[in-house]
Protein backbone atom coordinates (compact mmCIF):
# COMPACT_ATOMS: atom_id res chain seq x y z
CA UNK A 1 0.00 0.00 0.00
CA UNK A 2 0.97 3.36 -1.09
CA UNK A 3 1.72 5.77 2.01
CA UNK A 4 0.75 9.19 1.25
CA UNK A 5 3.27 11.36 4.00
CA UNK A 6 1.48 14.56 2.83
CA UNK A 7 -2.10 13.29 4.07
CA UNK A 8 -2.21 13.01 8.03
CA UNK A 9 -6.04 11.08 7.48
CA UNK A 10 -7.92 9.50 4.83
CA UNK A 11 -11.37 9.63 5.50
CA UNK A 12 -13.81 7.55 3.25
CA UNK A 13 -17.70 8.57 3.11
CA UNK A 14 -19.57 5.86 1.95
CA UNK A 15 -22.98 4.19 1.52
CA UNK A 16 -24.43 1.49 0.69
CA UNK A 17 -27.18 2.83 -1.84
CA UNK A 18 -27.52 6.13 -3.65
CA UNK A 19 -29.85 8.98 -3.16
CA UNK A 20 -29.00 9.14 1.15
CA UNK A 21 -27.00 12.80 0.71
CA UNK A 22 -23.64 10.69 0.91
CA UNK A 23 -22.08 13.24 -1.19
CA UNK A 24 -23.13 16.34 -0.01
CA UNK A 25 -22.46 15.00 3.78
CA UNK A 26 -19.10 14.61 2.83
CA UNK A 27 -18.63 18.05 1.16
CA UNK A 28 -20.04 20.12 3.90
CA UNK A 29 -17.61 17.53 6.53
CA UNK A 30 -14.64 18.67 4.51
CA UNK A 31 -15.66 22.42 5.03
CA UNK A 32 -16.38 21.60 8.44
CA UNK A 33 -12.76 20.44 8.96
CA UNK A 34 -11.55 23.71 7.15
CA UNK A 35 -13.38 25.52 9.49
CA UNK A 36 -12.24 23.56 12.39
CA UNK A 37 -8.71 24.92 11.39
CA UNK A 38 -7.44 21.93 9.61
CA UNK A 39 -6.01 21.86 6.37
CA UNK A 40 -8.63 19.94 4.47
CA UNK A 41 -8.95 18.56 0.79
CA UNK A 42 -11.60 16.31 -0.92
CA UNK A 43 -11.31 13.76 -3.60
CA UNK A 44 -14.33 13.29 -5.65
CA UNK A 45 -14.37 8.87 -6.35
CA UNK A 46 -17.36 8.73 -8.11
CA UNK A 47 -15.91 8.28 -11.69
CA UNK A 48 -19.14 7.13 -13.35
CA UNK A 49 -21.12 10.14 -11.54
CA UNK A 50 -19.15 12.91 -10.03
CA UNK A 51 -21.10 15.69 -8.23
CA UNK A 52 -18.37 17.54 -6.15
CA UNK A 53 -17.78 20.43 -9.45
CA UNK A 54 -21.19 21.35 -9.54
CA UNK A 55 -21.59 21.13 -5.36
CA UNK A 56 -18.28 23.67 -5.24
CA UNK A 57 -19.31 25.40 -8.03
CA UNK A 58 -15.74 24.73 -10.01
CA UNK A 59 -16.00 24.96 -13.90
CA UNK A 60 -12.37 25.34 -14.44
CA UNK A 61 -9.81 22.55 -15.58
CA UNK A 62 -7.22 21.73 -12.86
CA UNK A 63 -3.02 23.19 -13.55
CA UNK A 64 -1.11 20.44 -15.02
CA UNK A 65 2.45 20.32 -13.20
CA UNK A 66 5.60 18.89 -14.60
CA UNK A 67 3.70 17.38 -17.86
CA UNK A 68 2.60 14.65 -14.84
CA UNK A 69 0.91 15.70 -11.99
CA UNK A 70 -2.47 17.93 -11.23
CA UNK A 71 -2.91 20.76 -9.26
CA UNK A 72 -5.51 20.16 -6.66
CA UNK A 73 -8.22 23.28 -7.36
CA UNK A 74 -8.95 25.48 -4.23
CA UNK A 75 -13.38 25.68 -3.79
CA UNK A 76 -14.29 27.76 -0.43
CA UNK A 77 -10.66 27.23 1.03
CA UNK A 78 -10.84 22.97 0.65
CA UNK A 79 -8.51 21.54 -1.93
CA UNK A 80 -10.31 19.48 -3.62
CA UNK A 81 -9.31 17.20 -7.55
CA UNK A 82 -12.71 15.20 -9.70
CA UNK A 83 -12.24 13.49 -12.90
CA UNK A 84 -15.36 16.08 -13.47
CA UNK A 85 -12.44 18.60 -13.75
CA UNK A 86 -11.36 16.66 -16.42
CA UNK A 87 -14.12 16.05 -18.86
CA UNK A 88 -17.05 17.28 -20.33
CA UNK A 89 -19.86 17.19 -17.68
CA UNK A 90 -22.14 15.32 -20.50
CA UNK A 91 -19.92 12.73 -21.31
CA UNK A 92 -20.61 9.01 -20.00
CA UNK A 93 -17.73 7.21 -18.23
CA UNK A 94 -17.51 4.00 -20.34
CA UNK A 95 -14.81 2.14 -18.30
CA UNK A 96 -14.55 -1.10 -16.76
CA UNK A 97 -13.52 -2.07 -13.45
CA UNK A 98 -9.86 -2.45 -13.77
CA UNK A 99 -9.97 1.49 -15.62
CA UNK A 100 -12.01 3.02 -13.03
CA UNK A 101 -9.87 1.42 -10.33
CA UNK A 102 -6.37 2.86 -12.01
CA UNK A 103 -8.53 6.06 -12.49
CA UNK A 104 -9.26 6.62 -8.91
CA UNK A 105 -5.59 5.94 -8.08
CA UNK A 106 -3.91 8.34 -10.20
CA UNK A 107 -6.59 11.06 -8.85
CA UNK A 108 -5.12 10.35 -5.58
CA UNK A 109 -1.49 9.81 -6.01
CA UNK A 110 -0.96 12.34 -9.35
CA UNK A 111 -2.58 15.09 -7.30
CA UNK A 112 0.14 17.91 -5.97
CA UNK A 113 -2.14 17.80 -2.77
CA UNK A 114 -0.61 20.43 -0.40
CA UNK A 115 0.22 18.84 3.24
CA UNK A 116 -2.94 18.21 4.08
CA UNK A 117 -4.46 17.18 7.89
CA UNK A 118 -7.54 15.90 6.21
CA UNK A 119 -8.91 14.15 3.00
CA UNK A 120 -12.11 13.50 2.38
CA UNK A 121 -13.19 10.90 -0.09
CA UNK A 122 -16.33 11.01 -1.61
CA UNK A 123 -17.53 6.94 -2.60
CA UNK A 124 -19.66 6.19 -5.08
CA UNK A 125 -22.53 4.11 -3.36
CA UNK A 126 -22.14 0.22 -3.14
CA UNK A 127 -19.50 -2.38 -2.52
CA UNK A 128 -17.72 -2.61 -5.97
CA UNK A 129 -14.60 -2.08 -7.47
CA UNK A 130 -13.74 1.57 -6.35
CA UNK A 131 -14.73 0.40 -2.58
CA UNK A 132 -12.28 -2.33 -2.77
CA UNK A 133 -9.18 -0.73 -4.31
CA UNK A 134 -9.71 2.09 -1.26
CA UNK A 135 -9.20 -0.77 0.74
CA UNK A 136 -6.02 -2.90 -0.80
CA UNK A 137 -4.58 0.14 -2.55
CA UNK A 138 -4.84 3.42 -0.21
CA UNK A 139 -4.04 3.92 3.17
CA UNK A 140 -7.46 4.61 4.89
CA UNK A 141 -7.67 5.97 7.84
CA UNK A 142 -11.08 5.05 8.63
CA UNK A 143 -14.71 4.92 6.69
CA UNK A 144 -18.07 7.05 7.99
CA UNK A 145 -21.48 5.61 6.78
CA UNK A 146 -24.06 7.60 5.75
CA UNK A 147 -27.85 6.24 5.79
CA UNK A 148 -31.14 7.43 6.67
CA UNK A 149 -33.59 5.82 9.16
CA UNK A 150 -35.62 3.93 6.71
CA UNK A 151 -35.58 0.13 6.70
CA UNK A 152 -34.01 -0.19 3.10
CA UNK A 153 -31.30 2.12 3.52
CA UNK A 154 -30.41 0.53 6.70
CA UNK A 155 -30.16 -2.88 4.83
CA UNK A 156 -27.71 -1.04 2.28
CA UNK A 157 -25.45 0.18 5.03
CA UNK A 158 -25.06 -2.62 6.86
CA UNK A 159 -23.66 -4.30 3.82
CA UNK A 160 -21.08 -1.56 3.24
CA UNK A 161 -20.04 -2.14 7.37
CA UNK A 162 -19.81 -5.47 6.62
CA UNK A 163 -17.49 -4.73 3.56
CA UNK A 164 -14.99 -2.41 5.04
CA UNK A 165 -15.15 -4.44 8.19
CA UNK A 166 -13.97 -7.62 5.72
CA UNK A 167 -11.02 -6.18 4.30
CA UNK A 168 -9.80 -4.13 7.73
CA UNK A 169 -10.88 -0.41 7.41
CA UNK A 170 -11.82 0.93 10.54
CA UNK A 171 -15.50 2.14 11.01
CA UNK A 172 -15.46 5.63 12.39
CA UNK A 173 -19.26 6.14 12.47
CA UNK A 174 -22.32 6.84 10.92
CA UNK A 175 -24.17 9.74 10.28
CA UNK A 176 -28.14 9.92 10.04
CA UNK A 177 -28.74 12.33 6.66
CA UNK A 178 -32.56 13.02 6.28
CA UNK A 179 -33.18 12.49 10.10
CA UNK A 180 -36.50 14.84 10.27
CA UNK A 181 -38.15 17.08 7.09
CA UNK A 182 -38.33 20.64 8.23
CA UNK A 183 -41.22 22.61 6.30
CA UNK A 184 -39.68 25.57 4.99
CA UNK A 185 -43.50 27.79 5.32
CA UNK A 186 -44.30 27.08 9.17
CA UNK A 187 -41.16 24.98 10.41
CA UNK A 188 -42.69 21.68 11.31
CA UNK A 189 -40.48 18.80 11.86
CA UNK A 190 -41.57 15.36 10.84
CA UNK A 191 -39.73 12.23 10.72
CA UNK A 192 -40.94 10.89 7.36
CA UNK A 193 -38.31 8.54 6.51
CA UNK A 194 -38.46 6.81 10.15
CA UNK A 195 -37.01 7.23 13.65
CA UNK A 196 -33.79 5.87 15.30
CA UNK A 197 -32.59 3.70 12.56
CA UNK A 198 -29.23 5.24 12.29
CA UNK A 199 -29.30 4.77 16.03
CA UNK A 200 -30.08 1.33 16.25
CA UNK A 201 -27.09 0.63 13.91
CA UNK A 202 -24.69 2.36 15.84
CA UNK A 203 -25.60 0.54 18.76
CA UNK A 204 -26.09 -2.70 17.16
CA UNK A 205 -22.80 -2.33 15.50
CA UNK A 206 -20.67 -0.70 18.39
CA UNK A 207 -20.60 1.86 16.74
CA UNK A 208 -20.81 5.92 16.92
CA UNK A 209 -23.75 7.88 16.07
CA UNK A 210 -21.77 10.67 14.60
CA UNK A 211 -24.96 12.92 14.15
CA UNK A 212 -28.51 13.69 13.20
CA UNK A 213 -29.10 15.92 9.54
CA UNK A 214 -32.14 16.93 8.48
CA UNK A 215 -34.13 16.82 5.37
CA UNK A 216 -33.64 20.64 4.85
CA UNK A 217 -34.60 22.81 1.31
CA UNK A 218 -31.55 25.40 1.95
CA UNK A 219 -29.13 22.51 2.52
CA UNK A 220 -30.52 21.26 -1.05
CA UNK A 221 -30.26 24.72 -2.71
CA UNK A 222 -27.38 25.92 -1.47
CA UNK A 223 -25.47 22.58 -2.47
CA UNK A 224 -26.68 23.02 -5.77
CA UNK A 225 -25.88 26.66 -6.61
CA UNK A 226 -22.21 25.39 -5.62
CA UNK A 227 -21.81 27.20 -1.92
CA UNK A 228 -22.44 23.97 0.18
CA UNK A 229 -24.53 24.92 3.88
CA UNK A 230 -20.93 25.11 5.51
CA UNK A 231 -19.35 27.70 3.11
CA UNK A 232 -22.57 29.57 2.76
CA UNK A 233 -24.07 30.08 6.35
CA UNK A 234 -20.97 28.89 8.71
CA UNK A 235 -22.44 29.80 11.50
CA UNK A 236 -26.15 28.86 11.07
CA UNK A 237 -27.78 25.58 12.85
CA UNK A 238 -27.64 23.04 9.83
CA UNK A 239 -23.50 23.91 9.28
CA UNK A 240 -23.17 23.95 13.25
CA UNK A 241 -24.47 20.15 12.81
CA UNK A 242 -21.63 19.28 10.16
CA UNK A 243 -19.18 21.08 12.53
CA UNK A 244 -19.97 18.99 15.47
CA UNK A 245 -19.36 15.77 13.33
CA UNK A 246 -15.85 17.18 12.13
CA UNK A 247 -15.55 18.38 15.71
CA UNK A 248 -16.37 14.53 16.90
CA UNK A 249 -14.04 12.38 14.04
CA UNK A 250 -11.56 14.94 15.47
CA UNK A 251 -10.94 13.87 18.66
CA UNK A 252 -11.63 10.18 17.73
CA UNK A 253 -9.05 10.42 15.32
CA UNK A 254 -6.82 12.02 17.92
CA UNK A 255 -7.67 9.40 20.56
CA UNK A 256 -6.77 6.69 17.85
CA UNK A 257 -3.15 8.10 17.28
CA UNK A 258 -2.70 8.36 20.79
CA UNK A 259 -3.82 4.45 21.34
CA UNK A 260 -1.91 3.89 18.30
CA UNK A 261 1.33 5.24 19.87
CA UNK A 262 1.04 3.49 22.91
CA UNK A 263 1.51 0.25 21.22
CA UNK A 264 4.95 0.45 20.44
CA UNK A 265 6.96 0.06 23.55
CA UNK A 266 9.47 2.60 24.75
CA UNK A 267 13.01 2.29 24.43
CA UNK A 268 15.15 2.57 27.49
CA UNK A 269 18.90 3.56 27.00
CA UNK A 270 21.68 2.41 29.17
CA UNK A 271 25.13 3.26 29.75
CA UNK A 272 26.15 -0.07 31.03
């Protein structure tokens, strides 16, 4: 496995189906971090779909360095690379497995990425090829799943646990996206997708409940005009709940390191 000594973490964002806000949770976490004061990047995985140009609003083509390497492109003070930099946002990614696999591996490693604490990777949904080659090929630091509470997204993310747990990539913990729908006329809250099924996980996992997102418009809008909720309104309650999330894998990651370090033993010098 590759080491990447310019990357502190690698932090996969996964899920097991499509359409849970997977992508746009993991956006908004990489801003978080940013605003946490960490040097933060994100790498966009989804070759057949990606959707991080259009969520940071980046219609440029990244700097080619050295006839060999790419440029990471700056978006709201994240670094971030997309083989949607690269081609036409209409065209169809015809690859195979094997192609898409090399593809996400020379987004990682032919990236100039700038000594960064923190990179985000955005997964395409399932258990396939690009899942695997994360696993055998990168040096992961850990994986969050992202569900909501209804029964068949549940099913979905257990399989991806199940997946990363099979080939050793740490579980750091799941986030709920699409917790409660908040009417944008009068405010009500209703949970219309379910109630505590990202919580059940957790606990029948062992695992953390990161935290709770709701089904909000503005997140949806603001996403799509390319200023995701953290970059636009930093301070305001939905990017205050990505924040605590960042805030949380923080200090887990910390803790980790620390337990990490304490397994090598110390070495005692004597002048005999």
């Amino acid at each position: 496995m590759n080491a990447l000594p310019n990357i502190k973490h690698i932090i996969a964002i996964a899920s097991g189906k499509g359409g849970v806000g997977k992508s746009t949770t993991a956006v908004n976490l990489a801003l978080a971090f940013a605003k946490e004061g960490a040097r933060a990047g994100i790498l966009d995985a989804d070759i057949y779909g990606p959707s991080q140009p259009l969520m940071l609003g980046v219609k440029t083509r990244p700097e080619i360095k050295d006839k060999k390497s790419l440029l990471p492109i700056m978006a709201h003070g994240i670094q971030s690379m997309s083989i949607g930099y690269l081609i036409d946002e209409t065209s169809p990614m015809i690859w195979r497995g094997p192609m898409v696999s090399m593809a996400l591996q020379q987004l990682l490693h032919d990236t100039q990425w700038d000594a960064l604490d923190y990179l985000v990777i955005d997964l395409p949904p399932g258990t396939g090829d690009i899942q695997l080659t994360l696993a055998q090929k990168i040096p992961v630091t850990g994986a969050v799943l992202v569900t909501t509470p209804q029964d068949l997204a549940l099913l979905d993310v257990k399989r991806a646990y199940e997946m990363f747990h099979k080939v050793n990539v740490p579980i750091l913990g799941i986030v709920e996206n699409m917790s409660i729908h908040i009417c944008t006329q009068c405010g009500h809250q209703e949970s219309i997708f379910g109630t505590q099924g990202g919580t059940q996980l957790a606990k029948q996992y062992d695992i953390e409940l990161l935290g709770k997102l709701p089904l909000d418009m503005h997140i949806r809008e603001q996403t799509d005009n390319g200023k995701p909720t953290v970059a636009a309104d930093p301070d305001m309650a939905n990017a205050l709940l990505y924040r605590a999330i960042a805030q949380r894998l923080i200090a887990k990651l910390a803790l980790q390191a620390q337990s990490e370090s304490g397994k090598f033993p110390k070495l005692v010098i004597k002048n005999d």
